[in-house]
C-alpha atoms as a PDB file:
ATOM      1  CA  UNK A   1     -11.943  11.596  -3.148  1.00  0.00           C
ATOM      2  CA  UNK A   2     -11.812  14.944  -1.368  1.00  0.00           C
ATOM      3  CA  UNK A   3      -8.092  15.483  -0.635  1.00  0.00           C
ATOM      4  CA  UNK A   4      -8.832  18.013   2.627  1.00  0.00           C
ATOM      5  CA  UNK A   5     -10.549  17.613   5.531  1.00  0.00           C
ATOM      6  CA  UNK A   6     -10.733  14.174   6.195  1.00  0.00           C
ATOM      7  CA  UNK A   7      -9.114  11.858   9.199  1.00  0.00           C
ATOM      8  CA  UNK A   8      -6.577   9.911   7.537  1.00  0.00           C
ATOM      9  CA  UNK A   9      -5.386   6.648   9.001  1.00  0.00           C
ATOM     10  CA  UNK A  10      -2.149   5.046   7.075  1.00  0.00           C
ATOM     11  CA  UNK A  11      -0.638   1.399   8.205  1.00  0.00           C
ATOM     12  CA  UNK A  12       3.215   1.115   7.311  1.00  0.00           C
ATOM     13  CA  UNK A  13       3.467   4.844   7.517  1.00  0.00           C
ATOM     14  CA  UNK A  14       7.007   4.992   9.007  1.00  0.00           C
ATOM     15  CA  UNK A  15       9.199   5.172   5.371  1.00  0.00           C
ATOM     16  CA  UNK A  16       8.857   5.394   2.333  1.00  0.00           C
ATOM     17  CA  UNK A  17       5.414   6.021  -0.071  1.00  0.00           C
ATOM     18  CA  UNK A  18       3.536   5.520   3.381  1.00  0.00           C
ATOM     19  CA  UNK A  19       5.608   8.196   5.012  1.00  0.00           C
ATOM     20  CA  UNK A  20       5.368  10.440   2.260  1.00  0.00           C
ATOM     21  CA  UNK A  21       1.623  10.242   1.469  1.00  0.00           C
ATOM     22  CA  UNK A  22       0.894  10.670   5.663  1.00  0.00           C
ATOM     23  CA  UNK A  23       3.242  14.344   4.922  1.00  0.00           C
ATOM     24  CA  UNK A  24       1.152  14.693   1.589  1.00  0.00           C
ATOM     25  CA  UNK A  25      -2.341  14.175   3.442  1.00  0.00           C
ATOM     26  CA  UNK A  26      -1.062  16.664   6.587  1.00  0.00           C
ATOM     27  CA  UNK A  27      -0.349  18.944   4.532  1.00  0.00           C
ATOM     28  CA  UNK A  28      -3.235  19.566   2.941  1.00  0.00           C
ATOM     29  CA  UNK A  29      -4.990  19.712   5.961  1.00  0.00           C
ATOM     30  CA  UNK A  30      -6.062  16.235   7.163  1.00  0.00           C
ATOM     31  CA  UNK A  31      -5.991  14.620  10.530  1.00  0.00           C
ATOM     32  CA  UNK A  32      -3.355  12.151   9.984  1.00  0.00           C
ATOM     33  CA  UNK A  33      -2.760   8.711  12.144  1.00  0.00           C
ATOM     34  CA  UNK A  34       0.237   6.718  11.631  1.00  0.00           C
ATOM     35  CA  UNK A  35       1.021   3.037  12.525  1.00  0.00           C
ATOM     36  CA  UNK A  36       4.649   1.136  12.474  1.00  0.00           C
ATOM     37  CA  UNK A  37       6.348  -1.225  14.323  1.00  0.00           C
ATOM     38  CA  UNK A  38       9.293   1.066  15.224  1.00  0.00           C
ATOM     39  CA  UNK A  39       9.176   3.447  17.957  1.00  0.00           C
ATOM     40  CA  UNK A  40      11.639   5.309  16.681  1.00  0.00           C
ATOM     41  CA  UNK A  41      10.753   6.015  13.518  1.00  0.00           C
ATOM     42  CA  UNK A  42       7.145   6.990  15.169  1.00  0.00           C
ATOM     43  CA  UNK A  43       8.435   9.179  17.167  1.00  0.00           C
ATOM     44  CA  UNK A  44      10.961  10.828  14.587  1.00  0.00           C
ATOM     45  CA  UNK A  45       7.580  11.285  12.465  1.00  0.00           C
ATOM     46  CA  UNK A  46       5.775  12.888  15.636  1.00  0.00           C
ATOM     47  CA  UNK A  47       8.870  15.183  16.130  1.00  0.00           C
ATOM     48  CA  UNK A  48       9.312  16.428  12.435  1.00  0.00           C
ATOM     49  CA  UNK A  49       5.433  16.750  11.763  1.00  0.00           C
ATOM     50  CA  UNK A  50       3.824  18.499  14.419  1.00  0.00           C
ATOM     51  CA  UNK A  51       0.318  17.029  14.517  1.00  0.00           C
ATOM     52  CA  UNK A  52       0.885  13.754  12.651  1.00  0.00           C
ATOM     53  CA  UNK A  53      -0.341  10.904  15.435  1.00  0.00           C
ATOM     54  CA  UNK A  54       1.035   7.810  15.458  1.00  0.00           C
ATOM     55  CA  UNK A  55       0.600   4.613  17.005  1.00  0.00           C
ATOM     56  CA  UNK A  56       2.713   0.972  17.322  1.00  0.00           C
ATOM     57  CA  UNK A  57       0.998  -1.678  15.126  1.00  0.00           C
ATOM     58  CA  UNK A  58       2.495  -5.076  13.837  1.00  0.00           C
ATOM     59  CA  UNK A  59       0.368  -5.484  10.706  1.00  0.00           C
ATOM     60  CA  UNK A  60       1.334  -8.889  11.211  1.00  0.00           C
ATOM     61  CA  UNK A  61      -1.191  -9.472  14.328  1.00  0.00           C
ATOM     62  CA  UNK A  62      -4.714 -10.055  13.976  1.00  0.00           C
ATOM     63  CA  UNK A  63      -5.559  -9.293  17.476  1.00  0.00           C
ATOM     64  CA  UNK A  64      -3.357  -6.257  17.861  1.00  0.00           C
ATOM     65  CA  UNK A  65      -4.976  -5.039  14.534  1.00  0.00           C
ATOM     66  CA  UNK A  66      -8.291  -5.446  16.024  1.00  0.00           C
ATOM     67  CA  UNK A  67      -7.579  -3.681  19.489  1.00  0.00           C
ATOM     68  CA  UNK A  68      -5.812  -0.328  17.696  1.00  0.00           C
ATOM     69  CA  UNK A  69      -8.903  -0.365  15.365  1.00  0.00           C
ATOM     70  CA  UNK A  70     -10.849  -0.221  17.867  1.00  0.00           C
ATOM     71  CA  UNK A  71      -8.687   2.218  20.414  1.00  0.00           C
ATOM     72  CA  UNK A  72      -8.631   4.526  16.520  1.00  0.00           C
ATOM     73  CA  UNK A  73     -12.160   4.803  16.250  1.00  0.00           C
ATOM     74  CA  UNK A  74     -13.181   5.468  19.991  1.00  0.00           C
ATOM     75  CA  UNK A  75     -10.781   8.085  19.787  1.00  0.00           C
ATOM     76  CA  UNK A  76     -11.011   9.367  16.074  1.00  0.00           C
ATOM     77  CA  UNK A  77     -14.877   9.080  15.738  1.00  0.00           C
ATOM     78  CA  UNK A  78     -14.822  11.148  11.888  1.00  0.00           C
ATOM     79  CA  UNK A  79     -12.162   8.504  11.012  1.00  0.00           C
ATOM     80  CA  UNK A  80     -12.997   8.277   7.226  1.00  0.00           C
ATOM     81  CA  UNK A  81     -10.028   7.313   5.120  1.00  0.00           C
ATOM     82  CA  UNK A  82      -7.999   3.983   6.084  1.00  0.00           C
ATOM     83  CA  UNK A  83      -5.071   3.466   3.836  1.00  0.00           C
ATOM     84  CA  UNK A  84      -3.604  -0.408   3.208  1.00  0.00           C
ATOM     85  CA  UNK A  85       0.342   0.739   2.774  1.00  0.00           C
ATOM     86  CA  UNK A  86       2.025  -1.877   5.034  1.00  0.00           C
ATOM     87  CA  UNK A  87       4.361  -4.321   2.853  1.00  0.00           C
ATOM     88  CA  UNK A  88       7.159  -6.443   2.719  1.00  0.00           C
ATOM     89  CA  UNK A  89       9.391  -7.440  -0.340  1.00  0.00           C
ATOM     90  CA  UNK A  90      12.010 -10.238   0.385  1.00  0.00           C
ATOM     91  CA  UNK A  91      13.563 -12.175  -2.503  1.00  0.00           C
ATOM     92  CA  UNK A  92      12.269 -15.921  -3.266  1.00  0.00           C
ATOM     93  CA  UNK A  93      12.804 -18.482  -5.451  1.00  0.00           C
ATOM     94  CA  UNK A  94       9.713 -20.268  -7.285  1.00  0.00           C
ATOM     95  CA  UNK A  95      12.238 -22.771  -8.582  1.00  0.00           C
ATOM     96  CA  UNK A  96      13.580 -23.926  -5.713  1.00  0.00           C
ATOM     97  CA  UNK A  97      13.109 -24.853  -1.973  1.00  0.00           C
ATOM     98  CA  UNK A  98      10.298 -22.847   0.326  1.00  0.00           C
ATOM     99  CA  UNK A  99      11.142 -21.048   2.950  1.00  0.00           C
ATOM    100  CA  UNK A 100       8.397 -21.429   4.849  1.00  0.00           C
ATOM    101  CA  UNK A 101       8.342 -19.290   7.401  1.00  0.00           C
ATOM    102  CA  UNK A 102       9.356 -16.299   5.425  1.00  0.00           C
ATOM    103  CA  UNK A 103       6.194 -17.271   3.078  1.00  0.00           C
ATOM    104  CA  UNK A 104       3.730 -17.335   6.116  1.00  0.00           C
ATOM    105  CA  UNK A 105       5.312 -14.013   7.832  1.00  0.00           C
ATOM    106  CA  UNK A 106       4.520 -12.195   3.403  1.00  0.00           C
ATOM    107  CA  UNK A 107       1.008 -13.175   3.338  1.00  0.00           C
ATOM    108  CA  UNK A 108       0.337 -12.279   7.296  1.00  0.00           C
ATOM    109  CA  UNK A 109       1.738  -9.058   5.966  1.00  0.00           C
ATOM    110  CA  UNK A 110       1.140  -7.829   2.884  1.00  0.00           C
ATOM    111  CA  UNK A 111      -2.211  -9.957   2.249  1.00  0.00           C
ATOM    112  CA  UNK A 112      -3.766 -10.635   5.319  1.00  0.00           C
ATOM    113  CA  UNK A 113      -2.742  -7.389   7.142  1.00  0.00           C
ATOM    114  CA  UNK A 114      -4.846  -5.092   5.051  1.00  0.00           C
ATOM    115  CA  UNK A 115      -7.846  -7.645   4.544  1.00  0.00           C
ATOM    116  CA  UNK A 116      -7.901  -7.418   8.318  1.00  0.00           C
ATOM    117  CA  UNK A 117      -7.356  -3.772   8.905  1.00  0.00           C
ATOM    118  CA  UNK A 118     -10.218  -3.201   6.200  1.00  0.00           C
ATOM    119  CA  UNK A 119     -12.288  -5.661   8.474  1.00  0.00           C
ATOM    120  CA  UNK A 120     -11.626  -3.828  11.747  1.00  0.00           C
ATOM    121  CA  UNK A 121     -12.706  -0.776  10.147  1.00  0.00           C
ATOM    122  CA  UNK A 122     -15.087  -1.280   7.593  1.00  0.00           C
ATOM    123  CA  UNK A 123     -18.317  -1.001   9.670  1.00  0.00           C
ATOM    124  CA  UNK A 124     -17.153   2.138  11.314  1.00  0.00           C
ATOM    125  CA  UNK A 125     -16.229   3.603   7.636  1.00  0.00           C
ATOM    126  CA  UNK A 126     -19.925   2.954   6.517  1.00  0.00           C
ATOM    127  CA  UNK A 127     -21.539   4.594   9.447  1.00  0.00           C
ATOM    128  CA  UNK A 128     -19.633   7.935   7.748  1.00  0.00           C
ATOM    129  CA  UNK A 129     -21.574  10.452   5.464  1.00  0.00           C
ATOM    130  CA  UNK A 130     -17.945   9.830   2.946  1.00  0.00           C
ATOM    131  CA  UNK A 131     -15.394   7.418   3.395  1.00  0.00           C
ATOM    132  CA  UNK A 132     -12.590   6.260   1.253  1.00  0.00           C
ATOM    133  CA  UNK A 133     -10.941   2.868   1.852  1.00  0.00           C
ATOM    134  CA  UNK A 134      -7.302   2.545  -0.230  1.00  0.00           C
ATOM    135  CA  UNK A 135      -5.490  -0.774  -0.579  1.00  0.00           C
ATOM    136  CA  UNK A 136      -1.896  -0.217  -2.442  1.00  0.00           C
ATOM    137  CA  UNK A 137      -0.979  -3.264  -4.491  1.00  0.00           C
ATOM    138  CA  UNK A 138       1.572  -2.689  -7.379  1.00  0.00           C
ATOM    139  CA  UNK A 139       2.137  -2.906 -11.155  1.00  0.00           C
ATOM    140  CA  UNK A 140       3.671  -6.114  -9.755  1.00  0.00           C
ATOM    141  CA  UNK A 141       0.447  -7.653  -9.171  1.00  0.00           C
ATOM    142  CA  UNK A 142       0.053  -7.387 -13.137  1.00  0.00           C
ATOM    143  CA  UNK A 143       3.734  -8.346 -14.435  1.00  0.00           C
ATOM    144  CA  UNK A 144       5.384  -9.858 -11.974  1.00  0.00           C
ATOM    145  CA  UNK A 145       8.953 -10.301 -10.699  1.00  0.00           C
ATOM    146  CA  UNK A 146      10.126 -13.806 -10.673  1.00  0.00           C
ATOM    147  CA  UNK A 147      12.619 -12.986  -8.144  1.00  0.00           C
ATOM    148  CA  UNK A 148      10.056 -11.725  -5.716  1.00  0.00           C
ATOM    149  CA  UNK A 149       7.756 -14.591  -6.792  1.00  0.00           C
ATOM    150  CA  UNK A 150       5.531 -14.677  -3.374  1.00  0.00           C
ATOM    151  CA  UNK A 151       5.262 -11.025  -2.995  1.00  0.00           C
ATOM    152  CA  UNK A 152       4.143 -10.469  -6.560  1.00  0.00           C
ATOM    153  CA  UNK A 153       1.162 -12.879  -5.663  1.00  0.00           C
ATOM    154  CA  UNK A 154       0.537 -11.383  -2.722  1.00  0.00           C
ATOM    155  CA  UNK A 155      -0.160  -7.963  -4.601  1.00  0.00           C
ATOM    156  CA  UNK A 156      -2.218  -9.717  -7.204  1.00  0.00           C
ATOM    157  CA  UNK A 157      -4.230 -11.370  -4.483  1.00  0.00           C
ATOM    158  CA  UNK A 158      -4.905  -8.054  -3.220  1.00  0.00           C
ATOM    159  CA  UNK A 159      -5.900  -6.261  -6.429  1.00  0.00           C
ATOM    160  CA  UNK A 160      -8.344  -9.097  -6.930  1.00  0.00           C
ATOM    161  CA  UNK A 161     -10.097  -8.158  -3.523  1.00  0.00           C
ATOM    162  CA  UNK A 162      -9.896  -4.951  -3.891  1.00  0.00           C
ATOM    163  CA  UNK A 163     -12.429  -5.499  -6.871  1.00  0.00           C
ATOM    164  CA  UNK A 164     -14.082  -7.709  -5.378  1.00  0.00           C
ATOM    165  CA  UNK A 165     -14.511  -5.025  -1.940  1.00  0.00           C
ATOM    166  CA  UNK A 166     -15.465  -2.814  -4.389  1.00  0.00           C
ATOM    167  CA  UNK A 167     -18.398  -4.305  -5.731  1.00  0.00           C
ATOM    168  CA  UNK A 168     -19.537  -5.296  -2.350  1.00  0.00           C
ATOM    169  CA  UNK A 169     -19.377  -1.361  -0.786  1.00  0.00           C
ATOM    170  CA  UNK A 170     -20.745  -1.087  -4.192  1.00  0.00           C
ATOM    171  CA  UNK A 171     -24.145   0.890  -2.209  1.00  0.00           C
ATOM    172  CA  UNK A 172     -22.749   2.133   0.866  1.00  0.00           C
ATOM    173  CA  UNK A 173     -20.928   5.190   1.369  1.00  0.00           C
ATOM    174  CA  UNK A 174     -17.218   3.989   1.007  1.00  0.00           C
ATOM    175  CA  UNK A 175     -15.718   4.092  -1.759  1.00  0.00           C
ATOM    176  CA  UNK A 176     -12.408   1.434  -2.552  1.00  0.00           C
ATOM    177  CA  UNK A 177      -9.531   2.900  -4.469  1.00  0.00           C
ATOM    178  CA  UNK A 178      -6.320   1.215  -5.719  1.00  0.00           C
ATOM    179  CA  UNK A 179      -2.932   2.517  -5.335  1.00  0.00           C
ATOM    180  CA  UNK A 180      -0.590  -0.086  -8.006  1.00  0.00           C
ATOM    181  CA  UNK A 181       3.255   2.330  -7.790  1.00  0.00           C
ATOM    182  CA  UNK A 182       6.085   0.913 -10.467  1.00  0.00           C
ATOM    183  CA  UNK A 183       8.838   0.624  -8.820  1.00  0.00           C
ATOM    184  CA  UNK A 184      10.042   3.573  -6.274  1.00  0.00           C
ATOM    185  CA  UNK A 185      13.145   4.560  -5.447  1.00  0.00           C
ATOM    186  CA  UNK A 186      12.684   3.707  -1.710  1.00  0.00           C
ATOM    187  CA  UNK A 187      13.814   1.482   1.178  1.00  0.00           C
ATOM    188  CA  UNK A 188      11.341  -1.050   0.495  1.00  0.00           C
ATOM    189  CA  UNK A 189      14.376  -3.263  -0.829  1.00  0.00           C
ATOM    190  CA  UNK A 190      17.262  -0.792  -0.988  1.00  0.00           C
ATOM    191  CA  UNK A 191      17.146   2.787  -2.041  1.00  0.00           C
ATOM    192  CA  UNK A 192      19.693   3.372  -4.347  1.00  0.00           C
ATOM    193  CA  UNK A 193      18.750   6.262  -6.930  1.00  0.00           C
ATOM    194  CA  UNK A 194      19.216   3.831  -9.802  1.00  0.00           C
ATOM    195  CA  UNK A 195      17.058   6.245 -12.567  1.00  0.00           C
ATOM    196  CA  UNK A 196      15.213   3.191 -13.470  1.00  0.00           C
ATOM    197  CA  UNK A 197      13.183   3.563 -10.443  1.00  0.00           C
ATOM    198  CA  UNK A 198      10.424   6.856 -10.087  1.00  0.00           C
ATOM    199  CA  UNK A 199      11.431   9.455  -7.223  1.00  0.00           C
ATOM    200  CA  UNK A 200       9.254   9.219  -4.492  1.00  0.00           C
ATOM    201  CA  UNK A 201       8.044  13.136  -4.901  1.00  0.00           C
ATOM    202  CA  UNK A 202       7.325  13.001  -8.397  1.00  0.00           C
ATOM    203  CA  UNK A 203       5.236   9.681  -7.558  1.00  0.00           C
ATOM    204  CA  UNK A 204       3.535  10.904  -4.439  1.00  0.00           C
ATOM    205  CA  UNK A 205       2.517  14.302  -6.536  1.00  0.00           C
ATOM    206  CA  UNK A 206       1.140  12.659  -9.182  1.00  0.00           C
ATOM    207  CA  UNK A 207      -0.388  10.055  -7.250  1.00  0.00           C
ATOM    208  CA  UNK A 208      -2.044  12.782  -4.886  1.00  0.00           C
ATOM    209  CA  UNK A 209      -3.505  15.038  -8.115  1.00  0.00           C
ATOM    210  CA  UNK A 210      -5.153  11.330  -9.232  1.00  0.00           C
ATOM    211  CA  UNK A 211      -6.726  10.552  -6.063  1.00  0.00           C
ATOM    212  CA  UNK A 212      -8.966  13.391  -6.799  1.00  0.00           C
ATOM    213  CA  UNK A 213     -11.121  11.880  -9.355  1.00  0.00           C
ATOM    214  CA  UNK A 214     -10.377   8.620  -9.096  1.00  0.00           C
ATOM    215  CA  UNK A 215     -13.177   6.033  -8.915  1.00  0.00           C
ATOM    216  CA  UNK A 216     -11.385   2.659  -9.345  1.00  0.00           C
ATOM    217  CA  UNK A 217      -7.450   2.473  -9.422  1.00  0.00           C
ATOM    218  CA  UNK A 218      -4.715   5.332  -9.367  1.00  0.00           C
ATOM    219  CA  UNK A 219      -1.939   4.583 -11.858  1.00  0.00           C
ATOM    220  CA  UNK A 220       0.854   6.618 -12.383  1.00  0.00           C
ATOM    221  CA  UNK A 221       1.889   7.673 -16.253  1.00  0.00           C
ATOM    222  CA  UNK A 222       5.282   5.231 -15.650  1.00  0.00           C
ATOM    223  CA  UNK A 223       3.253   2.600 -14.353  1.00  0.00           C
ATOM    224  CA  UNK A 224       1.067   2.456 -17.386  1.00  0.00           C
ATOM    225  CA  UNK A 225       2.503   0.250 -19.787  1.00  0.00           C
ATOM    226  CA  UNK A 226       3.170  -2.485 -16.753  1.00  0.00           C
ATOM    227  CA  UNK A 227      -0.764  -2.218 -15.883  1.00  0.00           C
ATOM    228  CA  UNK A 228      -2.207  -2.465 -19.505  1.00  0.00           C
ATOM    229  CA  UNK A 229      -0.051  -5.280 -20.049  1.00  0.00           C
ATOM    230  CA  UNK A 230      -2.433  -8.078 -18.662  1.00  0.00           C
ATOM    231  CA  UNK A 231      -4.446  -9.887 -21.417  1.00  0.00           C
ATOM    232  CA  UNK A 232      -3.389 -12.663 -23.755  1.00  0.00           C
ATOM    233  CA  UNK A 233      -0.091 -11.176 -24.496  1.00  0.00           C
ATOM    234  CA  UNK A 234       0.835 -11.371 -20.666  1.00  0.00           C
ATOM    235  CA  UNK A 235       2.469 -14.643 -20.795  1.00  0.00           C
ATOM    236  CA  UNK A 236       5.254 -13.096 -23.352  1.00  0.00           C
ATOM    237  CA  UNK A 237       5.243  -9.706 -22.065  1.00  0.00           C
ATOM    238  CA  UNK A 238       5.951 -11.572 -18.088  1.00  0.00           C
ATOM    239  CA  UNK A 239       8.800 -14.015 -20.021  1.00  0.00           C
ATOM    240  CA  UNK A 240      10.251 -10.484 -21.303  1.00  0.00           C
ATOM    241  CA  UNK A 241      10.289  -8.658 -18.588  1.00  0.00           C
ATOM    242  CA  UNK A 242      11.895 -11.119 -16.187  1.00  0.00           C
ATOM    243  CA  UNK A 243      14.474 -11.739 -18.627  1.00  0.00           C
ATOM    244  CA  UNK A 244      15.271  -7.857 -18.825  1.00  0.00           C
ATOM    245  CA  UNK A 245      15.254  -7.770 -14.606  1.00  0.00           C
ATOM    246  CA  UNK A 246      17.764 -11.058 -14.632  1.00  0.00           C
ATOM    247  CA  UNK A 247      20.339  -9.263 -16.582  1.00  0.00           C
ATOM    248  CA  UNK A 248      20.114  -5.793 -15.515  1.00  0.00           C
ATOM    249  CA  UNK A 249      19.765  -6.168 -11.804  1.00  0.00           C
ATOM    250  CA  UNK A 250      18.511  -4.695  -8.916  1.00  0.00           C
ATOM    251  CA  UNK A 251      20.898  -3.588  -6.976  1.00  0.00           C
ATOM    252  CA  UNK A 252      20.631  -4.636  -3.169  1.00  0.00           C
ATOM    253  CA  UNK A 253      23.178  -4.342  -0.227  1.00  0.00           C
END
């Protein structure tokens, strides 16, 4: 995709790899929207990026989704770039009870959030000459954490619609890209600088020289050996893995 230019929507852009690739696009001179829940943050963005516009969204609810979609492209009509960044990671347990209203408040978020955003935009995106349409998942879709059983699933649910959006844009004039980050050293559960995790410039760099020629999926060099894992070794590979996470631990507050 053409990294200039273009009018850049992000969801969840108020922290983190949202935040950072809203300051990545304005800086290479895109129109930039931003949507969050919190004012404040919002407004902070607003104050410390002169030209970044932002608006309240609760990726969470279907109608507000569909009135701010619709408010965006009455009043960004070259609106050509929507990016799916909005996400939630609470730890789970597969083994035991179900919280369920934890469960239903992940998959409003992190799965049916961005199927619905990409529905509130989608018909707008292929009235434009180029549009780009960019779901992030995670290399947790492909290996996931037991401990964050439910979100896990949620990202492999959405890396199987992304293909599956893909094939079906397959002749129009939007083209669907996925973002699938290891794991970040942000707030999403606790920044902490453990060195396991990638800093979020060196990610957000090397993720922004890939979305240049990407056609399909943007994977960073760390991420690599997580994503080529899936195939009839997974089932080892996953048992591994989860093993290592159990005793070396994430820290969290």
């Amino acid at each position: 995709m053409k990294l200039s230019g273009n009018t850049v929507f992000i969801t969840g852009g108020t922290s983190g790899i949202g935040r950072a690739l809203a300051q990545a696009f304005h800086t290479r001179g895109n129109k930039v929207i931003v949507a969050g829940r919190r004012k404040a943050l919002l407004d902070d963005i607003a104050k410390q990026h002169p030209g970044i516009d932002t608006v309240e969204l609760d990726i969470g609810d279907a109608a507000q989704i569909r009135e701010v979609a619709a408010q965006l492209i009455a009043r960004y009509p070259a609106l050509n770039v929507v990016i799916n960044n909005a996400g939630i990671m609470p730890f789970d347990d597969a083994g035991g009870p179900l919280d369920d209203a934890q469960a239903v408040h992940l998959v409003n978020t992190n799965l049916l959030g961005p199927v619905r955003v990409s529905g509130a935009f989608i018909e707008h995106l292929k009235r434009q000459p180029e549009a780009t349409l960019i779901n992030n998942s995670s290399v947790l879709a492909f290996v996931p954490i037991a401990q964050t059983a439910l979100y896990s699933a949620t990202k492999a649910a959405i890396h199987s619609y992304t293909l599956s959006q893909r094939f079906m844009l397959r002749d129009t004039s939007v083209r669907v890209l996925e973002i699938a980050p290891p794991w970040v050293d942000t707030d999403l559960i606790h920044k902490s600088g453990d060195p396991r995790a990638m800093p979020l410039d060196a990610f957000i760099a090397e993720t922004m020289a890939r979305l240049e020629t990407a056609t399909t999926e943007v994977v960073v060099d760390a991420a690599k050996p997580l994503r080529d894992n899936a195939g009839p070794n997974e089932h080892a590979f996953v048992e591994q893995f989860n093993q290592f996470i159990v005793d070396n631990p994430i820290p969290v507050e």
